[in-house]
Protein backbone atom coordinates (compact mmCIF):
# COMPACT_ATOMS: atom_id res chain seq x y z
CA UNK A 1 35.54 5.34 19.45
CA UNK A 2 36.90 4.78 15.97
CA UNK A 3 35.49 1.63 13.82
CA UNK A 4 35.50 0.77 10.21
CA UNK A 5 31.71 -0.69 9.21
CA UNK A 6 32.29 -2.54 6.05
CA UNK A 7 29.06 -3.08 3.57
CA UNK A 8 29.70 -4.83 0.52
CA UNK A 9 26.75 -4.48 -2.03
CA UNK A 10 24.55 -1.35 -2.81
CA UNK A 11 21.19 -1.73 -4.15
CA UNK A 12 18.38 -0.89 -1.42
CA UNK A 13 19.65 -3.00 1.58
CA UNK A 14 23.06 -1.94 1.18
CA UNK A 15 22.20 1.66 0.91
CA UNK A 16 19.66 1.67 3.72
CA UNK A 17 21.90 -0.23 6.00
CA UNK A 18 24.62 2.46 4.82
CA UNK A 19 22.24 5.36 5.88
CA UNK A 20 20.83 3.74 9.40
CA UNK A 21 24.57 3.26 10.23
CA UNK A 22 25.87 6.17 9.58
CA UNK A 23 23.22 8.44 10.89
CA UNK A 24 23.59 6.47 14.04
CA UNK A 25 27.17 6.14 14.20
CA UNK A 26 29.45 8.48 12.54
CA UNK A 27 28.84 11.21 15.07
CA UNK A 28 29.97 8.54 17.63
CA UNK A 29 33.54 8.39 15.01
CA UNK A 30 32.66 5.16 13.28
CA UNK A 31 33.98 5.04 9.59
CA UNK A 32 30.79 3.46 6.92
CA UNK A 33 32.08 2.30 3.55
CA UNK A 34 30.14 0.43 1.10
CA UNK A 35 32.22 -1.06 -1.50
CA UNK A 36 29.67 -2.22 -5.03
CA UNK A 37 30.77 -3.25 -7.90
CA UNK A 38 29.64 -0.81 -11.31
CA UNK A 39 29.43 -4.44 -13.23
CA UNK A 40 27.01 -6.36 -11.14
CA UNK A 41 23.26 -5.71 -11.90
CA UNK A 42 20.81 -5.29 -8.94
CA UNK A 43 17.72 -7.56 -9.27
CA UNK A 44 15.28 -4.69 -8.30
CA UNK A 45 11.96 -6.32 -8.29
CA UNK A 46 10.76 -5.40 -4.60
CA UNK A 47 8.79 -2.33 -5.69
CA UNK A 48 6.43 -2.52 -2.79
CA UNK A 49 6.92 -2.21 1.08
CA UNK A 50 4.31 -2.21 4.28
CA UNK A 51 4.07 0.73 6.77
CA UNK A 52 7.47 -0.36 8.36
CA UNK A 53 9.40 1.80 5.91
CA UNK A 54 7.22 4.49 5.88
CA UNK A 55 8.58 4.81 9.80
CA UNK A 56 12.63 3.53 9.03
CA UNK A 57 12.53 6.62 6.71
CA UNK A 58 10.51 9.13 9.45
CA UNK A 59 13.23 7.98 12.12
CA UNK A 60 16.01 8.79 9.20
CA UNK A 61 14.83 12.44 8.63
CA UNK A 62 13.72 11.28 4.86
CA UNK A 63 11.09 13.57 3.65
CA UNK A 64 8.21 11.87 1.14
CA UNK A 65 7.81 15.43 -0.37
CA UNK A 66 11.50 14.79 -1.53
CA UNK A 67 12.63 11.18 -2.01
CA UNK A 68 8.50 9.94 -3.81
CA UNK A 69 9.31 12.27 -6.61
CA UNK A 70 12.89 11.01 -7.59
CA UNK A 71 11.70 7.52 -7.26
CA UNK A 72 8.56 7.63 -9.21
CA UNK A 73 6.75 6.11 -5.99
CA UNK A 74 3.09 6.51 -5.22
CA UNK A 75 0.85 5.50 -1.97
CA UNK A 76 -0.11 2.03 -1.27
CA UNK A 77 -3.23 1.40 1.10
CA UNK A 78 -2.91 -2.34 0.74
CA UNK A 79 -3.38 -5.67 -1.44
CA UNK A 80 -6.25 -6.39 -3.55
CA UNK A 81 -6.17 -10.41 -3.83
CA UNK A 82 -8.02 -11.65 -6.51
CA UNK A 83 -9.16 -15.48 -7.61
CA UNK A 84 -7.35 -17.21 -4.59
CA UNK A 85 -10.57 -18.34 -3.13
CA UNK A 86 -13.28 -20.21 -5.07
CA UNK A 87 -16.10 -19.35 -2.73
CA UNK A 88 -19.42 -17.45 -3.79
CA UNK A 89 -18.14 -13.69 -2.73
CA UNK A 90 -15.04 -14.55 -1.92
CA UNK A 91 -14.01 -14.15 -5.10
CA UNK A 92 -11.53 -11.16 -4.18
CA UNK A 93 -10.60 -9.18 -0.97
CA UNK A 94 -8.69 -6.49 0.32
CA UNK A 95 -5.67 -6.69 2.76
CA UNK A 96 -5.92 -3.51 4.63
CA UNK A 97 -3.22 -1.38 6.51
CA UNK A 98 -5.03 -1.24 10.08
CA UNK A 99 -4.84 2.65 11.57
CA UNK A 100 -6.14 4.04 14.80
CA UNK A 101 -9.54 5.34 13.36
CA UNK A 102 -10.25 1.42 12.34
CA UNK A 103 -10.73 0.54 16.24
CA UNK A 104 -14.09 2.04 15.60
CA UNK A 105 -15.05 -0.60 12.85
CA UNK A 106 -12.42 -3.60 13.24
CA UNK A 107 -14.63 -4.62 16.39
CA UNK A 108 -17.72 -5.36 14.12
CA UNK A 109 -15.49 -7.53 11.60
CA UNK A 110 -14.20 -9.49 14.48
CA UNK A 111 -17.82 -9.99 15.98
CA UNK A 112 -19.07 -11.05 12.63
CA UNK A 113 -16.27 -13.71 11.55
CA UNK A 114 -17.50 -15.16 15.16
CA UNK A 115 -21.34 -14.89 14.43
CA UNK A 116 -20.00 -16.66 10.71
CA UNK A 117 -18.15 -18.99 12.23
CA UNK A 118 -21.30 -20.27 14.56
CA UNK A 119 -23.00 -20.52 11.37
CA UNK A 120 -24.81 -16.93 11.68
CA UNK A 121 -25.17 -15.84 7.91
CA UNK A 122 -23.59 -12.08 8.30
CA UNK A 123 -20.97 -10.69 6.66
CA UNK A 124 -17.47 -11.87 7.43
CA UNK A 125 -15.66 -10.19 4.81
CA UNK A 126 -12.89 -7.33 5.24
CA UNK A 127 -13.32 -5.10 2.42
CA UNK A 128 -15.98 -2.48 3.98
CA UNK A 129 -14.75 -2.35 7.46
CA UNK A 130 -11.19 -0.48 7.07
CA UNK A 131 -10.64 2.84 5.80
CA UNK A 132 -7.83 2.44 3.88
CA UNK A 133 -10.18 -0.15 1.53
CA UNK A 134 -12.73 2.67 1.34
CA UNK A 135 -9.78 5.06 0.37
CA UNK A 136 -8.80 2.58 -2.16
CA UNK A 137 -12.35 1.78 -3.82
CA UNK A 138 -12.34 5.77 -4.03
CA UNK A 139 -9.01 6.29 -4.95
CA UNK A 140 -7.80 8.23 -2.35
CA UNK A 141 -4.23 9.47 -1.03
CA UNK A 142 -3.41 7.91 2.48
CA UNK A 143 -2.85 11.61 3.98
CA UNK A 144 -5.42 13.41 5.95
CA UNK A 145 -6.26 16.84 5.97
CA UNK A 146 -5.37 18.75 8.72
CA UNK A 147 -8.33 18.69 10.57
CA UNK A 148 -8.34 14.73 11.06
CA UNK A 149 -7.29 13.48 14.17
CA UNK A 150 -6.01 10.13 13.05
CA UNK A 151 -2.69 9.44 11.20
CA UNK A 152 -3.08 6.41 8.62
CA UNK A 153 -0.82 3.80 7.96
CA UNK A 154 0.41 3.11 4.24
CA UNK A 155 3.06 1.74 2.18
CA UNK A 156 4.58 2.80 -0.88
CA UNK A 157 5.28 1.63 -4.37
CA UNK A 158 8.67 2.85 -5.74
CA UNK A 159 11.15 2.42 -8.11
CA UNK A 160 13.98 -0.13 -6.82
CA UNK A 161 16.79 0.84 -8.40
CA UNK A 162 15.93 4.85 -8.10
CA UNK A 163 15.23 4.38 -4.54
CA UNK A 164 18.96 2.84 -4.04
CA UNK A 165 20.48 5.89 -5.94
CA UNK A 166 18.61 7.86 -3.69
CA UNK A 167 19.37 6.58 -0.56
CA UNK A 168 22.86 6.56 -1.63
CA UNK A 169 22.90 10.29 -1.86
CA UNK A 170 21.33 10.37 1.27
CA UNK A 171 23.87 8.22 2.76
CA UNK A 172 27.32 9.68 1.44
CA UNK A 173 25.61 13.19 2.76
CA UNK A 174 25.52 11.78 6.14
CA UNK A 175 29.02 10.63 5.96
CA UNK A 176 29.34 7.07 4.22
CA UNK A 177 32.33 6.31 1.86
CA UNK A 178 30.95 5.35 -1.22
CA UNK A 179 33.65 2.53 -3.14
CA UNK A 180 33.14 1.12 -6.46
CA UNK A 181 35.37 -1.63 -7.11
CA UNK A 182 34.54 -5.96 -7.74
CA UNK A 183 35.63 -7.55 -4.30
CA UNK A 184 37.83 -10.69 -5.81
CA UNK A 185 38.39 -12.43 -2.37
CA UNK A 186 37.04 -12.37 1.36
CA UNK A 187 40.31 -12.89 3.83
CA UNK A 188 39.87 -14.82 6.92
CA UNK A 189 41.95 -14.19 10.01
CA UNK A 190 43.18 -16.80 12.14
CA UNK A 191 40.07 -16.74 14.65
CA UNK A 192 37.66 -17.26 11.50
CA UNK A 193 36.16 -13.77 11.03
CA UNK A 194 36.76 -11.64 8.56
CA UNK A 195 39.78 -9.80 8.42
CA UNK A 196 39.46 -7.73 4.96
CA UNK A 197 38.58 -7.91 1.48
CA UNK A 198 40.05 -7.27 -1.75
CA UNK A 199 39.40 -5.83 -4.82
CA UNK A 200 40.18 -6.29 -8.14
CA UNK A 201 41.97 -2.52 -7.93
CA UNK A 202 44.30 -4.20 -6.01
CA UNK A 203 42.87 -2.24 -2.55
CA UNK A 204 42.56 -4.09 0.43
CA UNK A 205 39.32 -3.00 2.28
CA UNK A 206 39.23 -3.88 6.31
CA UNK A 207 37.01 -3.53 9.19
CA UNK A 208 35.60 -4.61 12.53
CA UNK A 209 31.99 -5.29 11.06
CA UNK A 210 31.41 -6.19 8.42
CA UNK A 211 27.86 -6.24 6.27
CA UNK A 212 26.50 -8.70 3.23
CA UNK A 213 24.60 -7.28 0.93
CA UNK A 214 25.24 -9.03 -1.95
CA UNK A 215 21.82 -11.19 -2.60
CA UNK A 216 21.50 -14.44 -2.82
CA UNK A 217 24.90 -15.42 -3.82
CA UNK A 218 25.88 -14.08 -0.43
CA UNK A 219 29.33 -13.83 -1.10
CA UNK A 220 30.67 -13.27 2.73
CA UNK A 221 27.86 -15.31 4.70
CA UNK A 222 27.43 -17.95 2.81
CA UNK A 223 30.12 -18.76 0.34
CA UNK A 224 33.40 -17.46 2.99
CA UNK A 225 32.06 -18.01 6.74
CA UNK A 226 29.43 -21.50 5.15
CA UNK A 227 26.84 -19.82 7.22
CA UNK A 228 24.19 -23.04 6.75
CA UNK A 229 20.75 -21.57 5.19
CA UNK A 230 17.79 -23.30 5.75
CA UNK A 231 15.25 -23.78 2.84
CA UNK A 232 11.69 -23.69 2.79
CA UNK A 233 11.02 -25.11 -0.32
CA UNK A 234 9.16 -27.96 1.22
CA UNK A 235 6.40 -24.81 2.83
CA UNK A 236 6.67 -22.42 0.04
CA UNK A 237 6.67 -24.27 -3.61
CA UNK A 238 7.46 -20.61 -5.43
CA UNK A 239 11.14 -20.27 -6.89
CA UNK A 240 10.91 -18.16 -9.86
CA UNK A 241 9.36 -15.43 -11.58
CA UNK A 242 9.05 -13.50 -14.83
CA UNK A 243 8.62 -9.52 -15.25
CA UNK A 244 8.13 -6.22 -17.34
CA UNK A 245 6.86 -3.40 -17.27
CA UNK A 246 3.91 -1.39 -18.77
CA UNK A 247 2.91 2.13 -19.48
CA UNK A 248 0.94 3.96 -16.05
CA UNK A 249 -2.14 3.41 -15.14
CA UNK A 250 -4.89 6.30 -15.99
CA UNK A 251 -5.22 7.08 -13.00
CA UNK A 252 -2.88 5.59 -11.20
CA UNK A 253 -4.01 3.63 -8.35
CA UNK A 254 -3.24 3.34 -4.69
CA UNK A 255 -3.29 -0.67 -4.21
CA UNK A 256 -1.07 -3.52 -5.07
CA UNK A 257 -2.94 -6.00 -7.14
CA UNK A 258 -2.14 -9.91 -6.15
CA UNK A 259 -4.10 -12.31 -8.99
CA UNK A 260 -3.77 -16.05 -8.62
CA UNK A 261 -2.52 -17.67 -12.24
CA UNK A 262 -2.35 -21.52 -12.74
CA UNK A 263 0.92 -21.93 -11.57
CA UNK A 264 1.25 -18.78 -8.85
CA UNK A 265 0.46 -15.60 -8.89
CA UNK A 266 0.85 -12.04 -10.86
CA UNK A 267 1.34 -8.60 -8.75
CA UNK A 268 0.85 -5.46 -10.66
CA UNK A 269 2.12 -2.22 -8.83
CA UNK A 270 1.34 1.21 -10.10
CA UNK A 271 4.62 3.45 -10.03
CA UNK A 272 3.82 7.24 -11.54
CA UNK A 273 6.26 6.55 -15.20
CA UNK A 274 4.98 2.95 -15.27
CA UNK A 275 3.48 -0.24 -14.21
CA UNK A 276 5.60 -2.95 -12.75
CA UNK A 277 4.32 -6.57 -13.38
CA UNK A 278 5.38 -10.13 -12.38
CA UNK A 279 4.04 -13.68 -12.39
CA UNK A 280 5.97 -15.33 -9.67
CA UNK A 281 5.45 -19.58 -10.17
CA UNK A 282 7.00 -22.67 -9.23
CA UNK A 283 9.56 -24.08 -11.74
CA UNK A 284 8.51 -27.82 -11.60
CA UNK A 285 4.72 -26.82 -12.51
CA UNK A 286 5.48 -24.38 -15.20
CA UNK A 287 8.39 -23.88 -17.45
CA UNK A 288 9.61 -20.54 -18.05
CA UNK A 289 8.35 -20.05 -21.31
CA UNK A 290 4.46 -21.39 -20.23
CA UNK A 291 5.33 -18.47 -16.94
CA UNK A 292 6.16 -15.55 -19.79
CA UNK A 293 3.06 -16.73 -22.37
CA UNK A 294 0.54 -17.13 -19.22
CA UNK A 295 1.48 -13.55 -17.85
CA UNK A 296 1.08 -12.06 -21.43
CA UNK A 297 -1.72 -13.61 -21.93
CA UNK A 298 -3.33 -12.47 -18.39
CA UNK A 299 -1.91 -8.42 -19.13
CA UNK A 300 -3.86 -9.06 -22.85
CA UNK A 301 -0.33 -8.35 -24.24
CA UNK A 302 0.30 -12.12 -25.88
CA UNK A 303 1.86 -10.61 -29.19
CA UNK A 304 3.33 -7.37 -27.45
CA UNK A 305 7.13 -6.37 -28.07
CA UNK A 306 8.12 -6.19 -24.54
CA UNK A 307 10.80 -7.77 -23.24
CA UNK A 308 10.57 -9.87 -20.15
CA UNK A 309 13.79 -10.70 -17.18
CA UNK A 310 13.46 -13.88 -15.99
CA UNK A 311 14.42 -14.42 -12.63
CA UNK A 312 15.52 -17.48 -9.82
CA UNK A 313 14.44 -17.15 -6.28
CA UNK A 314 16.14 -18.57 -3.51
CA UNK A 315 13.52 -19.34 -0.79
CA UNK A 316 14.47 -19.90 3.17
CA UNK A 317 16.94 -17.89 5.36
CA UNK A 318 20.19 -18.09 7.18
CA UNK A 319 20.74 -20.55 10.60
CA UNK A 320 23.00 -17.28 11.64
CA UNK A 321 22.23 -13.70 10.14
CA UNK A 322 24.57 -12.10 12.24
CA UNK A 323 27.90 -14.60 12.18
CA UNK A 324 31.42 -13.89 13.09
CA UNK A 325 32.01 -10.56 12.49
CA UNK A 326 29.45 -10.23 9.74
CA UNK A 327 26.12 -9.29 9.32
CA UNK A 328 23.85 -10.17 6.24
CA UNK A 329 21.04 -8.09 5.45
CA UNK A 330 18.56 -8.25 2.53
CA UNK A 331 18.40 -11.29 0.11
CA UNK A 332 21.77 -12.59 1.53
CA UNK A 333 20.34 -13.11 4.72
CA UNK A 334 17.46 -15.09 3.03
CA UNK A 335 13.61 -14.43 1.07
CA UNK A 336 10.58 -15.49 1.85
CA UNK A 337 8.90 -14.45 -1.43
CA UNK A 338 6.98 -11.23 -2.68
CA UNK A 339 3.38 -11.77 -1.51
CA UNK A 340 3.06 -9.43 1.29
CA UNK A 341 6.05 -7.13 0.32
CA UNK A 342 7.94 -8.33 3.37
CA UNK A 343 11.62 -8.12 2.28
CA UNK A 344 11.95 -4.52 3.41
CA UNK A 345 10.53 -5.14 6.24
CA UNK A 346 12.87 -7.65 7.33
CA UNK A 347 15.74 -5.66 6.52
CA UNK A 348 14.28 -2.28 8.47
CA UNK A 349 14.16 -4.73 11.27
CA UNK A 350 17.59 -6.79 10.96
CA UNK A 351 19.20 -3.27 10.68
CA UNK A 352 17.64 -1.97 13.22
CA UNK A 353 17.50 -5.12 15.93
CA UNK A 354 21.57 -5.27 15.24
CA UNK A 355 22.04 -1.25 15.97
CA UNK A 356 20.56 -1.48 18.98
CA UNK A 357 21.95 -5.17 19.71
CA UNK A 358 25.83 -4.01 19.35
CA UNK A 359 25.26 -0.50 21.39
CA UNK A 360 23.55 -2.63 24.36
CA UNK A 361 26.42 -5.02 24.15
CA UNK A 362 29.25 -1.99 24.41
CA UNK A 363 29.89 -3.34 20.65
CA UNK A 364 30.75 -7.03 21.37
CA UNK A 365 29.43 -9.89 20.11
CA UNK A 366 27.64 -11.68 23.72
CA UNK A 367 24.00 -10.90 22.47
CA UNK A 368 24.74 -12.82 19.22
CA UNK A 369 22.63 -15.45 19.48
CA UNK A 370 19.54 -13.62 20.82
CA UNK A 371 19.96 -11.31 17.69
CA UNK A 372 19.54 -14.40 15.46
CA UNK A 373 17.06 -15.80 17.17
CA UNK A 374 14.92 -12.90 16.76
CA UNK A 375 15.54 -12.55 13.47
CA UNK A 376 14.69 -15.95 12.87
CA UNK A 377 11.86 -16.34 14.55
CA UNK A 378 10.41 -12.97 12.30
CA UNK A 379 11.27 -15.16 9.72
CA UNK A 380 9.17 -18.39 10.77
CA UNK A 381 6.68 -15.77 11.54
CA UNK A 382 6.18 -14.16 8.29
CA UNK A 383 6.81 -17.69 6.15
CA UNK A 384 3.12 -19.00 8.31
CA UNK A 385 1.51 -16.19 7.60
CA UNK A 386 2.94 -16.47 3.77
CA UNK A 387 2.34 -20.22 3.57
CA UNK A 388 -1.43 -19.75 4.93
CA UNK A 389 -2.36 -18.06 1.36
CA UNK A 390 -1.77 -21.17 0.28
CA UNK A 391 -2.66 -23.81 2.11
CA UNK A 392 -6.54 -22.34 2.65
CA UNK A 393 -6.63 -22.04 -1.19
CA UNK A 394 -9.74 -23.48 -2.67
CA UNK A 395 -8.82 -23.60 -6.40
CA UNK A 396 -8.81 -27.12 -7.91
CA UNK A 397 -8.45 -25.94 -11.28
CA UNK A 398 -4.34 -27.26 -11.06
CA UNK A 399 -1.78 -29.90 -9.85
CA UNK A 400 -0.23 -26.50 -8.61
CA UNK A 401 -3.15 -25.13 -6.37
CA UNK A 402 -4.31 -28.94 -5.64
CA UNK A 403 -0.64 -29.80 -4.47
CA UNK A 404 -0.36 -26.52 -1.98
CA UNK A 405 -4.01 -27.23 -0.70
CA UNK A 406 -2.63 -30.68 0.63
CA UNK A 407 1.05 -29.26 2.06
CA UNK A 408 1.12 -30.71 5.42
CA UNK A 409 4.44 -29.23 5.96
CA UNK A 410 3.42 -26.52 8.48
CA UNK A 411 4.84 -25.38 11.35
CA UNK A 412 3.06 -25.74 14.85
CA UNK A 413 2.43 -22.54 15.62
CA UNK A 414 0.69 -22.68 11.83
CA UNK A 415 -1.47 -25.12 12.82
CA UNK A 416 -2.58 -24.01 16.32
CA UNK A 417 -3.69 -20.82 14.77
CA UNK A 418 -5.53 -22.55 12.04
CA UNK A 419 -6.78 -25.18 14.52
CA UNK A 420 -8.24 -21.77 16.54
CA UNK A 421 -10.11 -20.72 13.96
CA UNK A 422 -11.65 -23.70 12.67
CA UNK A 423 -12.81 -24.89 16.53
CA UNK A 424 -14.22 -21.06 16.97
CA UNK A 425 -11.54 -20.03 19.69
CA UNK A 426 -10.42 -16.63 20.37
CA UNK A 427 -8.02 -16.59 17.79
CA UNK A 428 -7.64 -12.37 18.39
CA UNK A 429 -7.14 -12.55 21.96
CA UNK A 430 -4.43 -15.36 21.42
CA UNK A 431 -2.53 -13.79 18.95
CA UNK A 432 -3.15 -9.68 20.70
CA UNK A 433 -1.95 -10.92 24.27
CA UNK A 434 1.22 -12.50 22.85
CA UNK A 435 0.14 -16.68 23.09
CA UNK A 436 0.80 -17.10 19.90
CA UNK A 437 4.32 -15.79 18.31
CA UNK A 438 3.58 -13.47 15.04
CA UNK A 439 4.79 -10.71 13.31
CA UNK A 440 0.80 -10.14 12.06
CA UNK A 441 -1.79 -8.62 13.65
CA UNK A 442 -5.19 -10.40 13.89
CA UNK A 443 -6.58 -8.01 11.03
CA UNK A 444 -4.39 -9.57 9.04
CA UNK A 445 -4.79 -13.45 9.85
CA UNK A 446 -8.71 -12.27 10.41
CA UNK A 447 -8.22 -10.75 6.51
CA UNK A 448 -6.85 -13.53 5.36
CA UNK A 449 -9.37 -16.11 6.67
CA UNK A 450 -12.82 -13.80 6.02
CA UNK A 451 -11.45 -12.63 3.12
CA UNK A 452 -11.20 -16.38 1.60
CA UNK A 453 -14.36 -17.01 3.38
CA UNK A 454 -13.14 -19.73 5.34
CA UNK A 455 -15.95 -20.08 7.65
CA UNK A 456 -16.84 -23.74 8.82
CA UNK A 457 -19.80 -25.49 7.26
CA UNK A 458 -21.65 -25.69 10.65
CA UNK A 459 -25.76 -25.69 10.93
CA UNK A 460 -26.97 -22.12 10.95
CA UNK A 461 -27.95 -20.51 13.76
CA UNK A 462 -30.58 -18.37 14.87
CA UNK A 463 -29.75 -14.56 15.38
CA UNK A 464 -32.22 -14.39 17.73
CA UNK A 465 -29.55 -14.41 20.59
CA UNK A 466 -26.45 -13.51 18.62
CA UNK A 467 -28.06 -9.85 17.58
CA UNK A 468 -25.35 -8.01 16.27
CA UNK A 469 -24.40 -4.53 18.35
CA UNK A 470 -22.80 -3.17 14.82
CA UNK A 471 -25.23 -1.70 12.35
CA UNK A 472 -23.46 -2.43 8.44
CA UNK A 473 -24.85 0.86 7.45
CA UNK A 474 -23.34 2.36 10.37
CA UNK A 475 -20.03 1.57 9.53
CA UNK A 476 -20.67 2.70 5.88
CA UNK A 477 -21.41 6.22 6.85
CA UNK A 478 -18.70 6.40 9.12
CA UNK A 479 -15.90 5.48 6.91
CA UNK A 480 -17.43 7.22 3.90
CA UNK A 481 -17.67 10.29 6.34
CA UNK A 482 -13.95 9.68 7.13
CA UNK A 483 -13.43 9.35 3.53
CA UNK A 484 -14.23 12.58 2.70
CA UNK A 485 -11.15 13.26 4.68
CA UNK A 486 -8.54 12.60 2.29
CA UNK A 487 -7.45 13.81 -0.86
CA UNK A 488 -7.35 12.35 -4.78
CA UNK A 489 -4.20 9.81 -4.81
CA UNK A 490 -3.09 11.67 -8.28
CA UNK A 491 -4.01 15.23 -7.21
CA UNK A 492 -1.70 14.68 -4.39
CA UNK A 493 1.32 12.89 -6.39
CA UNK A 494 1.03 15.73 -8.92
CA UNK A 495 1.57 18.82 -6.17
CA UNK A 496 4.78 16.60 -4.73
């Protein structure tokens, strides 16, 4: 079977659709070419990911011995969120990666947020009952010896732009025509799809499918086929941010850090040459220049000579991801915003979802609209879980945190789950048995509440009859006795 897959747009979606393709499909005699321009810049600031592309890369063949080294990336065990909640304790958490060896502890979190949320005075809070937190307070490499019998799940912090030269390589080696020319105009064929495009060489590029990577000005989605997008500006008040970089942590650590600022918040992420750092804010509560000064300030580098990018986010998605005969995938397709490092996830899952979509289909186009409903709905999904942060934020110390404390622009399923928790329902059982549509797990919505401490302000109750099965100690021991497990995060970078 002989077709022509089209990508327009390198950078890390274009490159990892390029390799998912043409692993899959050019021993079947489809022809991959991705056609980017040498003039137009890559924005590059997703430097983070979740477990998802730890296992995109394991199904490729991609070997972390090989590609963490040429893209300066290290392990990430989670997020550290610091000064989103007000409340005594509460002060900071830690957003674990759940692994297997957790179902030994993560039932004596979930017993305690119930016992809190009667009113028992226990402890609700995430940070001591997951091992990748007890990794992270010790510093520790995600990988197990030999000897343990549990994988772990991790992310990784990497360097955009190298991992997109990378994955390139990888992808030309597997059999993907590699283009460089600026695509002038998209051509429409009579029907409405996409018939070709054309450069400013003068080549005409066509193909059957054809894929838009080309960020948010999404030049074949959105400005040829008028695919509509759908904002979420009225959920999710973030649309810019500012960013630079500074010199590597000593040591370097294994954890994103997320710290609420007056206006949003700043991530720092630990690469091995450098540290990446960002202050994403909403435009109408802080000028750009108030963004840059307010980051220095927070980094202690006010009179520094760095220089700072300033970039515009564009935050909602596409009605149609997969329209016509094109496909957008990455930050043409639409962005949620940086929080939970969920843009790669979304794209290991568009690219994914379609390769299996247009196989099933014998490579027509009849499953279209189940595709992008599914993609959609991971979107609604992840924007709840996103806009949650904010709306359980107790900060009054700005219009900014005020103003997202009173958004009443949720979606149902937001407030069912949050309805669930405050009434003391089963929110775990609702969201594990599928009642409730999300792309998180309830460590992560049970994180996310205990970790903020939202617990209601009900009479307390004796423990008289509520005696808890899980010893606090216990769980200590264990986890520190798993611990011991694992390796030195910068030993283990340094032997890569």
């Amino acid at each position: 079977m002989s077709r022509t897959i089209t990508i327009l747009g390198g950078g890390t979606a274009g490159w990892m659709s390029a390799a998912a393709m043409a692993k899959r499909w050019v021993p079947k005699g489809f022809r991959i070419q991705l056609i980017e321009s040498p003039d137009i810049g890559i924005i590059g600031v997703g430097e983070g990911s979740t477990p998802r592309l730890k296992h995109f890369f394991d199904q490729l063949g991609i070997s972390e011995s090989d590609w963490m080294p040429k893209c300066n990336a290290t392990f990430k065990n989670g997020i550290t969120f610091k000064g989103w909640s007000t409340k005594p304790g509460c002060e900071s958490y830690f957003h674990p990666f759940a692994s297997y060896v957790d179902n030994k502890t993560q039932p004596a979190f979930f017993y305690n947020a119930s016992l809190r949320r009667l009113g028992a005075a226990v402890n609700g809070q995430p940070d001591n009952y997951y091992l990748t937190s007890i990794l992270t307070q010790k510093n520790l490499a995600p990988l197990p010896n030999i000897n343990f019998p549990f994988e772990v799940e991790y992310g990784y912090h990497f360097d955009s732009h190298l991992l997109g030269a990378y994955l390139r390589d990888f992808a030309v080696n597997l059999g993907a025509n590699h283009i460089q020319d600026e695509i002038t105009s998209v051509n429409l064929s009579a029907n409405g799809d996409i018939s070709s495009l054309t450069g400013k060489s003068g080549a005409c590029y066509s193909g059957d499918i054809f894929i838009d990577c080309t960020g948010f000005s999404g030049k074949i989605i959105q400005q040829a086929l008028n695919t509509k997008f759908v904002s979420y500006a009225d959920n999710l008040f973030n649309d810019a941010a500012v960013v630079f970089a500074t010199p590597a942590q000593d040591p370097i650590g294994c954890e994103t850090l997320s710290t609420a600022l007056s206006s949003g918040w700043a991530w720092q992420i630990p690469l091995r040459n450098r540290t990446g750092n960002g202050y994403v804010y909403a435009s109408p509560f802080s000028s750009a220049d108030q963004a840059e000064t307010e980051l220095r300030k927070h980094l202690g580098l006010l009179d520094a000579d760095i220089e700072a990018r300033h970039l515009k986010m564009k935050v909602g998605r596409l009605e149609q991801h997969w329209n016509k005969n094109c496909l957008a995938v990455g930050l043409s397709q639409g962005f949620i915003e940086p929080l939970e490092a969920t843009a790669l996830n979304l794209v290991c899952n568009t690219i994914e979802d379609f390769i299996h979509t247009f196989e099933s289909s014998g490579f027509q186009r009849d499953q279209q609209s189940a595709f992008n409903q599914r993609v959609n709905s991971g979107y609604e999904s992840i924007r709840d879980y996103i806009v949650a942060h904010y709306v359980l934020n107790s900060r009054a110390d700005s219009d900014y945190w005020i103003e997202n404390g009173k958004n009443k622009n949720l979606s149902g399923t937001l407030n069912h789950i949050l309805d669930l928790w405050f009434t003391g329902k089963d929110l775990a059982t609702e969201l594990e048995k599928g009642a409730i549509r999300s792309s998180y797990r309830p460590v992560s919505w049970y994180a996310l509440f205990g970790g903020y401490g939202i617990y209601p302000n009900l009479k307390p109750i004796e423990l008289n009859n509520y005696l808890s099965q899980y010893s606090e100690k216990t769980i200590a021991k264990f986890l520190t006795h798993c611990a011991l497990n694992f390796r030195d995060h910068n030993s283990v970078l340094a032997e890569q």
